[in-house]
PDB file of N, CA and C in Angstrom:
ATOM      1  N   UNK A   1       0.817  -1.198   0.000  1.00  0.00           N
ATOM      2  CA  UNK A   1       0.000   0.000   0.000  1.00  0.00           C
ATOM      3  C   UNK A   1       0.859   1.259   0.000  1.00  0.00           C
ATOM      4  N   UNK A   2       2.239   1.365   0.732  1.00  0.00           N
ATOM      5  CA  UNK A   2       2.879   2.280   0.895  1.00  0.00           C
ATOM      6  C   UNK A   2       3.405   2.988  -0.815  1.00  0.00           C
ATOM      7  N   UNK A   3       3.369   1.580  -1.898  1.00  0.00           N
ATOM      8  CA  UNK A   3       4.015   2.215  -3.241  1.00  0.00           C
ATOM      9  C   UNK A   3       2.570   2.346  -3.556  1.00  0.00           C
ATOM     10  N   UNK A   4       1.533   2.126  -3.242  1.00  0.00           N
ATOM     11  CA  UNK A   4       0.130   2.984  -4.063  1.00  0.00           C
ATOM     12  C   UNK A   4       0.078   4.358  -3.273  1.00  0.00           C
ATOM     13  N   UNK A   5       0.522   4.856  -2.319  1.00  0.00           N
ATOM     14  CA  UNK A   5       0.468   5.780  -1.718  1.00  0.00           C
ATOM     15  C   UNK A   5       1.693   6.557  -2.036  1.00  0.00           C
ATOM     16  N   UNK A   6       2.525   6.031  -2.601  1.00  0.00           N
ATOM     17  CA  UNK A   6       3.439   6.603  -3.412  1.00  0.00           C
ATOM     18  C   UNK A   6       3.197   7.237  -4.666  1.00  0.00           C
ATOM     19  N   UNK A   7       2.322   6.658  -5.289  1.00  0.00           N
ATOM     20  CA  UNK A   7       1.840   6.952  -6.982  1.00  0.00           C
ATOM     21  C   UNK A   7       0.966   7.772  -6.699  1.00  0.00           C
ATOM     22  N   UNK A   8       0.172   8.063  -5.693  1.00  0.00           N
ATOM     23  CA  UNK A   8      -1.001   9.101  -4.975  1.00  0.00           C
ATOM     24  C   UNK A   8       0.034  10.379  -5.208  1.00  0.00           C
ATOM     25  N   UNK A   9       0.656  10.315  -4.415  1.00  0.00           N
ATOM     26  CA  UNK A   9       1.595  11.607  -4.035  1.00  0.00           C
ATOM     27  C   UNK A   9       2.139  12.322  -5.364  1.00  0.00           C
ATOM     28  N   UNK A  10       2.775  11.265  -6.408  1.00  0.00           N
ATOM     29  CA  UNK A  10       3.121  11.790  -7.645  1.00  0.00           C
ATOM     30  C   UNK A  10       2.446  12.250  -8.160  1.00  0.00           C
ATOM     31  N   UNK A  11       1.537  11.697  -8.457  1.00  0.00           N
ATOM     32  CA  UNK A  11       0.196  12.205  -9.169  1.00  0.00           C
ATOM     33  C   UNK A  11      -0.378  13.248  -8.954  1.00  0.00           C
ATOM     34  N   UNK A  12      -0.414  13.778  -7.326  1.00  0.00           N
ATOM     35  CA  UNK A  12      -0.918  15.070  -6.711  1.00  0.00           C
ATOM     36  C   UNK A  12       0.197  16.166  -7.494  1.00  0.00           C
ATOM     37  N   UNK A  13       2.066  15.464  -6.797  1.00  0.00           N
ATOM     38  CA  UNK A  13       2.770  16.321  -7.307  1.00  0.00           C
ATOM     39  C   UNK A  13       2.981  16.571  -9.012  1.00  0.00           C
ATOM     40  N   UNK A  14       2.363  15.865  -9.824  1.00  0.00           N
ATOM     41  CA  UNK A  14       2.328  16.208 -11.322  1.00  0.00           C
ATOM     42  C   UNK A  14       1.118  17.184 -11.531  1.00  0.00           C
ATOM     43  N   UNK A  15      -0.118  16.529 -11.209  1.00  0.00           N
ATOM     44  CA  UNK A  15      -1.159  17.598 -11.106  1.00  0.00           C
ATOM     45  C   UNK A  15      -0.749  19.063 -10.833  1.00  0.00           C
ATOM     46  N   UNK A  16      -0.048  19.459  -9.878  1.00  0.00           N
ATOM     47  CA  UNK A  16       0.119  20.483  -9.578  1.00  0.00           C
ATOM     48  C   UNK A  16       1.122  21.368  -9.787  1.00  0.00           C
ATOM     49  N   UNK A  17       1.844  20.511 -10.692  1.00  0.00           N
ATOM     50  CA  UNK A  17       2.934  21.322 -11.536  1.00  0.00           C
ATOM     51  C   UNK A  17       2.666  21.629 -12.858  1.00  0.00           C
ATOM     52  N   UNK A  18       1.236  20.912 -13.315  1.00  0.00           N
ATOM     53  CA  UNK A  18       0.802  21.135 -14.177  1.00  0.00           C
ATOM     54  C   UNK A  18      -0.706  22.724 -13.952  1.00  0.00           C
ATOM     55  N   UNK A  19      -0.899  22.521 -12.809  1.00  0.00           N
ATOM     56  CA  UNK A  19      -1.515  23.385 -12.552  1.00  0.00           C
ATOM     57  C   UNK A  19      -0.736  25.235 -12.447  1.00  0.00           C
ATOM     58  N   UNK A  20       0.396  24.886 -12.211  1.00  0.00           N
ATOM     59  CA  UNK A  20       1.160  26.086 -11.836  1.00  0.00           C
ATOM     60  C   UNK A  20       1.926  26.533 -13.094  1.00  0.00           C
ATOM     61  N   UNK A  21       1.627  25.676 -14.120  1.00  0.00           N
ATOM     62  CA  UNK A  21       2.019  26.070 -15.639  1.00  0.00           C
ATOM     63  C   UNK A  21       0.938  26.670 -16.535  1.00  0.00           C
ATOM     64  N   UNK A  22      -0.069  26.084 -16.230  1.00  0.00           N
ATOM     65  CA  UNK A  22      -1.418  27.078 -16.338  1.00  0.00           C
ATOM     66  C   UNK A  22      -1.680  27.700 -15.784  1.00  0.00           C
ATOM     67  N   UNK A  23      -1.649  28.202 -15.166  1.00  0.00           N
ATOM     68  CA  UNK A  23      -1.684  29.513 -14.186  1.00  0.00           C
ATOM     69  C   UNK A  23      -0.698  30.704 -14.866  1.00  0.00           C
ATOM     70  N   UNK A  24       0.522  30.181 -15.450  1.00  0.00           N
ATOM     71  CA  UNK A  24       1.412  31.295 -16.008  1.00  0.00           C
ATOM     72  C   UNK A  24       1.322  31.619 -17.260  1.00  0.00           C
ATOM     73  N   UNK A  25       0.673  30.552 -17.914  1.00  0.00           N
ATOM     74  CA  UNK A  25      -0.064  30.866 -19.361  1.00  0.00           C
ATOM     75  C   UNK A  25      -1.316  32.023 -18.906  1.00  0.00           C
ATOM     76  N   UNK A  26      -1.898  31.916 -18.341  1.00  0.00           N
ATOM     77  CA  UNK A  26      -3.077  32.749 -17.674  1.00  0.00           C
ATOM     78  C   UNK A  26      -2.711  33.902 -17.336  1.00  0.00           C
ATOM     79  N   UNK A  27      -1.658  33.709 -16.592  1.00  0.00           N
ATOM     80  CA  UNK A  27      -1.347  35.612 -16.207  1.00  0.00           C
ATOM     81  C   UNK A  27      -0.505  36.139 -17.427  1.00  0.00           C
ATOM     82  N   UNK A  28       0.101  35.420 -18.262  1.00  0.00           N
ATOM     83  CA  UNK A  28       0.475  36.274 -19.652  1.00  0.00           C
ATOM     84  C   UNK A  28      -0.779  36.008 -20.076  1.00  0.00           C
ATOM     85  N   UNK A  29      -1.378  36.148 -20.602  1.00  0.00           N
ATOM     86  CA  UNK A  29      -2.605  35.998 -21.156  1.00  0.00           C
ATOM     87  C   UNK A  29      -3.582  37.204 -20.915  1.00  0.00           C
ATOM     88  N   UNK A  30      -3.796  36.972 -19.693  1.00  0.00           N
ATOM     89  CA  UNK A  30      -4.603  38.448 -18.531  1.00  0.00           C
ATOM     90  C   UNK A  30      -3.892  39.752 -18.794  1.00  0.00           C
ATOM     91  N   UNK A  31      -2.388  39.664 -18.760  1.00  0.00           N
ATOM     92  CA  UNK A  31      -2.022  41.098 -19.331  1.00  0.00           C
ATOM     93  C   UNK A  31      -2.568  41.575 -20.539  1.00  0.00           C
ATOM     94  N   UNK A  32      -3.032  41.010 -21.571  1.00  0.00           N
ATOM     95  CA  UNK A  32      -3.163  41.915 -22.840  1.00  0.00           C
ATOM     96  C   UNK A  32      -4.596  41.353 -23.273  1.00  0.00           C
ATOM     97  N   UNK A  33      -5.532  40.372 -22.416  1.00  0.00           N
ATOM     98  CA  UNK A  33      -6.338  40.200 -23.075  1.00  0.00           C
ATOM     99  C   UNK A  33      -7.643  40.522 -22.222  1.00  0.00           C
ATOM    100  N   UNK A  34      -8.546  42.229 -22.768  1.00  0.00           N
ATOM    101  CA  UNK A  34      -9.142  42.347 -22.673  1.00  0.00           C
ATOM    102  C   UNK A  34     -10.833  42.383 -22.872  1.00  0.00           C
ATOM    103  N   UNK A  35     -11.754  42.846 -22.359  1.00  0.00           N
ATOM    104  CA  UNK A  35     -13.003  42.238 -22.980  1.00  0.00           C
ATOM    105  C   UNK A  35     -13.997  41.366 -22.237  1.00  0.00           C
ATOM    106  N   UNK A  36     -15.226  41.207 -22.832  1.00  0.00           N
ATOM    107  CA  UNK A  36     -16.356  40.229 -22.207  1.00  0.00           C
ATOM    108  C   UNK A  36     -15.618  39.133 -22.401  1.00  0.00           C
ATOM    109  N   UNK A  37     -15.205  38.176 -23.279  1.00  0.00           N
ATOM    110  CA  UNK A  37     -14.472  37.116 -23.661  1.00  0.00           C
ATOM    111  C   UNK A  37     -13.702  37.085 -22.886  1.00  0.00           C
ATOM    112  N   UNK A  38     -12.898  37.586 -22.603  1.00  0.00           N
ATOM    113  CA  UNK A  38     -11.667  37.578 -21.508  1.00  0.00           C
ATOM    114  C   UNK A  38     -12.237  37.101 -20.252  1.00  0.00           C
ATOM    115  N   UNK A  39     -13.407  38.027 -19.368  1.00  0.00           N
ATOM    116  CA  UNK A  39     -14.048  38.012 -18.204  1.00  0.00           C
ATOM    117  C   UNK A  39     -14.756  36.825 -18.210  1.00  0.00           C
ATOM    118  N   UNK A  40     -15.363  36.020 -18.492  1.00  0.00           N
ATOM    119  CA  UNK A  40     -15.734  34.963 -19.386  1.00  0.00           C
ATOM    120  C   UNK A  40     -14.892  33.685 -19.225  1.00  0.00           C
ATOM    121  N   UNK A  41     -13.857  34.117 -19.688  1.00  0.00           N
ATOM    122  CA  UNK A  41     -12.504  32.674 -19.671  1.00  0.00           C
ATOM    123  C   UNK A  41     -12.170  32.998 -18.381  1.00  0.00           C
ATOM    124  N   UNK A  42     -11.702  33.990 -18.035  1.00  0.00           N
ATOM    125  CA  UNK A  42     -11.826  33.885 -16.354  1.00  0.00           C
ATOM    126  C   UNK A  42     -12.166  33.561 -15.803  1.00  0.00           C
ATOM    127  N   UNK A  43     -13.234  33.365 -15.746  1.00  0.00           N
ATOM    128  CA  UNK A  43     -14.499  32.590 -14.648  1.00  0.00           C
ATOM    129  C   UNK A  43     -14.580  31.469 -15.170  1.00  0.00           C
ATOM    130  N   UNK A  44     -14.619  30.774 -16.711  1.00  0.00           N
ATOM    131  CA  UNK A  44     -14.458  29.209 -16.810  1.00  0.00           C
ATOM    132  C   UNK A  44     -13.495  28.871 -15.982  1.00  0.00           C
ATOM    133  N   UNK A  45     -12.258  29.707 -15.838  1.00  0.00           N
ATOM    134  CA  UNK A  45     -11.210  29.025 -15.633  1.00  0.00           C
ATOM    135  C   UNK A  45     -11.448  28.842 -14.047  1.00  0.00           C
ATOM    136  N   UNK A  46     -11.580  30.095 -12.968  1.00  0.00           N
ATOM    137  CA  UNK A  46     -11.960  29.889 -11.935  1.00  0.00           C
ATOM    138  C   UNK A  46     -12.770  28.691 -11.982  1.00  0.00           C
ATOM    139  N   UNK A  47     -13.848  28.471 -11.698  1.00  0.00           N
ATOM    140  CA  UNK A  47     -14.428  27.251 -11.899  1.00  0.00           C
ATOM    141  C   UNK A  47     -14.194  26.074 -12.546  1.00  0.00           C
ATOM    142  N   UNK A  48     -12.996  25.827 -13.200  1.00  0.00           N
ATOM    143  CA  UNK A  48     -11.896  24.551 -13.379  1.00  0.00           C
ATOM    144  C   UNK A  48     -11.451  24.375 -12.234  1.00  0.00           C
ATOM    145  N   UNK A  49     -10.733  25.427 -11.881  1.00  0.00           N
ATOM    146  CA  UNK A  49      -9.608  25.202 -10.934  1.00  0.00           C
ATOM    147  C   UNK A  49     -10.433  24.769  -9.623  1.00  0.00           C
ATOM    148  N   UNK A  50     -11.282  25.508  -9.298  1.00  0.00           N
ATOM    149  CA  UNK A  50     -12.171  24.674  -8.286  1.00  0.00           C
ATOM    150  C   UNK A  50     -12.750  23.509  -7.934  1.00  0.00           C
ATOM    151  N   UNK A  51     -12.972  22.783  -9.375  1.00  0.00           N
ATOM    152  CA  UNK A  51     -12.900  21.424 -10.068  1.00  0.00           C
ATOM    153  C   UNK A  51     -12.044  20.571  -9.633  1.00  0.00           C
ATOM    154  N   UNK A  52     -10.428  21.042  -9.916  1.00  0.00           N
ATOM    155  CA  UNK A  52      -9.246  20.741  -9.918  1.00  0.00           C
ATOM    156  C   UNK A  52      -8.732  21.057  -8.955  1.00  0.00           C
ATOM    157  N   UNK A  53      -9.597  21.493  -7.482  1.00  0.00           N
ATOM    158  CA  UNK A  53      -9.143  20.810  -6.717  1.00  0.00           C
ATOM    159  C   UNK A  53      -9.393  20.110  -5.786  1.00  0.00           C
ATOM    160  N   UNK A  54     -10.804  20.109  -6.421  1.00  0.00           N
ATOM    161  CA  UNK A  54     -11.560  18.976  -5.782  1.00  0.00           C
ATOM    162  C   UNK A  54     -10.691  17.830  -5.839  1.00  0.00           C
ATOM    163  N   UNK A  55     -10.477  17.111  -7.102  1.00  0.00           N
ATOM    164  CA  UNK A  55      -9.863  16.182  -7.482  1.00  0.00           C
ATOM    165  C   UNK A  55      -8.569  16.005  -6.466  1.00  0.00           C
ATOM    166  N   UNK A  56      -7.586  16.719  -6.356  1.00  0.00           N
ATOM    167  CA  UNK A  56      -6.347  16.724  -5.947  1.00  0.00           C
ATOM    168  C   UNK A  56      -7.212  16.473  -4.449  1.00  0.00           C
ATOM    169  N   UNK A  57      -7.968  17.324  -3.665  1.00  0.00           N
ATOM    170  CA  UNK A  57      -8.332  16.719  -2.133  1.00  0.00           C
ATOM    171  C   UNK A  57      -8.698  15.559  -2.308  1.00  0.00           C
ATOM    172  N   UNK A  58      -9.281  14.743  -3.306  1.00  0.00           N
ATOM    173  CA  UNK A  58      -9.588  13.211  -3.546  1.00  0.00           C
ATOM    174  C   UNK A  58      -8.565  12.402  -3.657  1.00  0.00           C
ATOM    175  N   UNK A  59      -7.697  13.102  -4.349  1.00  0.00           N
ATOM    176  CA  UNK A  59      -6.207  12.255  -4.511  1.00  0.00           C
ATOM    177  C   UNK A  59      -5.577  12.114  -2.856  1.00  0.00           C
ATOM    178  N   UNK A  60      -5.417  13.221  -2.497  1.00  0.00           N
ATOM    179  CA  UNK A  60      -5.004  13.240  -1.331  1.00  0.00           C
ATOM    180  C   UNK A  60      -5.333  12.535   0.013  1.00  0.00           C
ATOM    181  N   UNK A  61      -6.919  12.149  -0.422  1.00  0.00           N
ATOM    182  CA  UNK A  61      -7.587  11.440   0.664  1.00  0.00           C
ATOM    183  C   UNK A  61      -7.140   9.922   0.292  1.00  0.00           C
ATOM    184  N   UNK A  62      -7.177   9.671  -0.860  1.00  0.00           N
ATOM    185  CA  UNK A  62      -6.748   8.289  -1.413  1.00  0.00           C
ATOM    186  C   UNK A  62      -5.142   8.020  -1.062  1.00  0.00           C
ATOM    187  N   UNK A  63      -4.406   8.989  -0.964  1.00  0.00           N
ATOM    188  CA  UNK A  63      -2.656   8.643  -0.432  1.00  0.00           C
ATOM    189  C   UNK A  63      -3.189   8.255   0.605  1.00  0.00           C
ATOM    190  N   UNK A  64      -3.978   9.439   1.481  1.00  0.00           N
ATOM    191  CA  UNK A  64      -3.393   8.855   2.878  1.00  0.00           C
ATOM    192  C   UNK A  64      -4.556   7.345   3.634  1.00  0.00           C
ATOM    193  N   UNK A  65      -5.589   7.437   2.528  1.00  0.00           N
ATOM    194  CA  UNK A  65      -6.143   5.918   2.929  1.00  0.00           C
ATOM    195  C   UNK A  65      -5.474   4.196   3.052  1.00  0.00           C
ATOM    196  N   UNK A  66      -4.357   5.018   1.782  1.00  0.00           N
ATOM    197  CA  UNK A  66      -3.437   4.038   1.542  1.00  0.00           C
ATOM    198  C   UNK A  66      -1.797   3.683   2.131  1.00  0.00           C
ATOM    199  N   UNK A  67      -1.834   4.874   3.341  1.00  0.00           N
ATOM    200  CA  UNK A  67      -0.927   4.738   4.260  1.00  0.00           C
ATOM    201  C   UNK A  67       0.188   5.626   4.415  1.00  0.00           C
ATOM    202  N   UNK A  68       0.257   6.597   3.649  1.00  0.00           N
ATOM    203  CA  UNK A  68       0.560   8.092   3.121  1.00  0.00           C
ATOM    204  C   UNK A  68       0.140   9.277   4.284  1.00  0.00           C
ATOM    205  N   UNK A  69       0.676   9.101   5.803  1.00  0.00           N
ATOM    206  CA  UNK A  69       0.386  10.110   6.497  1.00  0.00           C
ATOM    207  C   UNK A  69       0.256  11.399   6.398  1.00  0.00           C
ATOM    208  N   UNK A  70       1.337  11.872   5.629  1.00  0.00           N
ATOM    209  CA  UNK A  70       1.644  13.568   5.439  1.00  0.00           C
ATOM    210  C   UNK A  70       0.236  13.900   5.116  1.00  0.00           C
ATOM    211  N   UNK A  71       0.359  15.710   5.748  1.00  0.00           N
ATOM    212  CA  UNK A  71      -0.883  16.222   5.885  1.00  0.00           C
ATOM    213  C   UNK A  71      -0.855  16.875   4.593  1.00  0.00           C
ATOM    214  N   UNK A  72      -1.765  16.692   4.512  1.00  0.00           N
ATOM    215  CA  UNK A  72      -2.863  17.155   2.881  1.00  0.00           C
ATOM    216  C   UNK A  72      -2.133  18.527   3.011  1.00  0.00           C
ATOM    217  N   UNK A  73      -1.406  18.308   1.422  1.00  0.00           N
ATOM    218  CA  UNK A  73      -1.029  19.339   1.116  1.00  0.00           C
ATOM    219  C   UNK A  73      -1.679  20.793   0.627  1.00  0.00           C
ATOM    220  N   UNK A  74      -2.776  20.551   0.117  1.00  0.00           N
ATOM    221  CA  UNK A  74      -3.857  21.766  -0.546  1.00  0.00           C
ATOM    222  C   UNK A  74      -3.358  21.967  -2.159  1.00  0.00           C
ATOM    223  N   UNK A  75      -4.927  22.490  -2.630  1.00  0.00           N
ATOM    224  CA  UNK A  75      -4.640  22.482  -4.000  1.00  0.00           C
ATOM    225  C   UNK A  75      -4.170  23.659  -4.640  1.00  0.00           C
ATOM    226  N   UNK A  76      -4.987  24.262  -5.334  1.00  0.00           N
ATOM    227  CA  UNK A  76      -4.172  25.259  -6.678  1.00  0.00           C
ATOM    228  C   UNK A  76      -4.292  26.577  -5.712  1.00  0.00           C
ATOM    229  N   UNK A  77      -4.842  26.672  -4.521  1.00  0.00           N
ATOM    230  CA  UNK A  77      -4.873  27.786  -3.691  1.00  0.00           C
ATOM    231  C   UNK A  77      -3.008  28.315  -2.827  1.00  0.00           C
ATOM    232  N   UNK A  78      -2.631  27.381  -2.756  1.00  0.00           N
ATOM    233  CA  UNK A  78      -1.226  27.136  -2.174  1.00  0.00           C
ATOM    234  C   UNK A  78      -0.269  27.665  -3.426  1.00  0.00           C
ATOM    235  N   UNK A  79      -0.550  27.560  -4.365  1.00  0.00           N
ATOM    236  CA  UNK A  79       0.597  27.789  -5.665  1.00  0.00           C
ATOM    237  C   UNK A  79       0.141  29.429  -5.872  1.00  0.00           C
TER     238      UNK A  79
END
């Protein structure tokens, strides 16, 4: 259980390096792109990421079901 609680953890830590690469596409993005459309993708995106991190607290609950003590790291709010 300890190497499925291993693949938990990666998975959180890929998720969230993937999350913090979108996020920097986003703020170049936000500099020059104004408009309803813009305000719009903003808020899809907010509401992904809220999505996304649901998921990651699911992941996280699944490490540590599987014997993965460390405390829940938190999602795209921490980055």
């Amino acid at each position: 259980m300890q190497d499925t609680a291993g693949q938990f953890a990666r998975a959180i830590e890929s998720a969230n390096a993937h999350l913090r690469q979108v996020n920097t596409e986003m703020a170049v993005l936000q500099t020059s792109w104004r408009g309803e459309a813009s305000v719009r993708f903003g808020q899809a995106m907010n509401e992904w990421e809220q999505q996304f991190d649901v998921i990651v607290g699911r992941l996280e609950d699944l490490r540590a079901a599987t014997g993965d003590a460390r405390h829940r790291t938190g999602g795209s709010s921490g980055t």
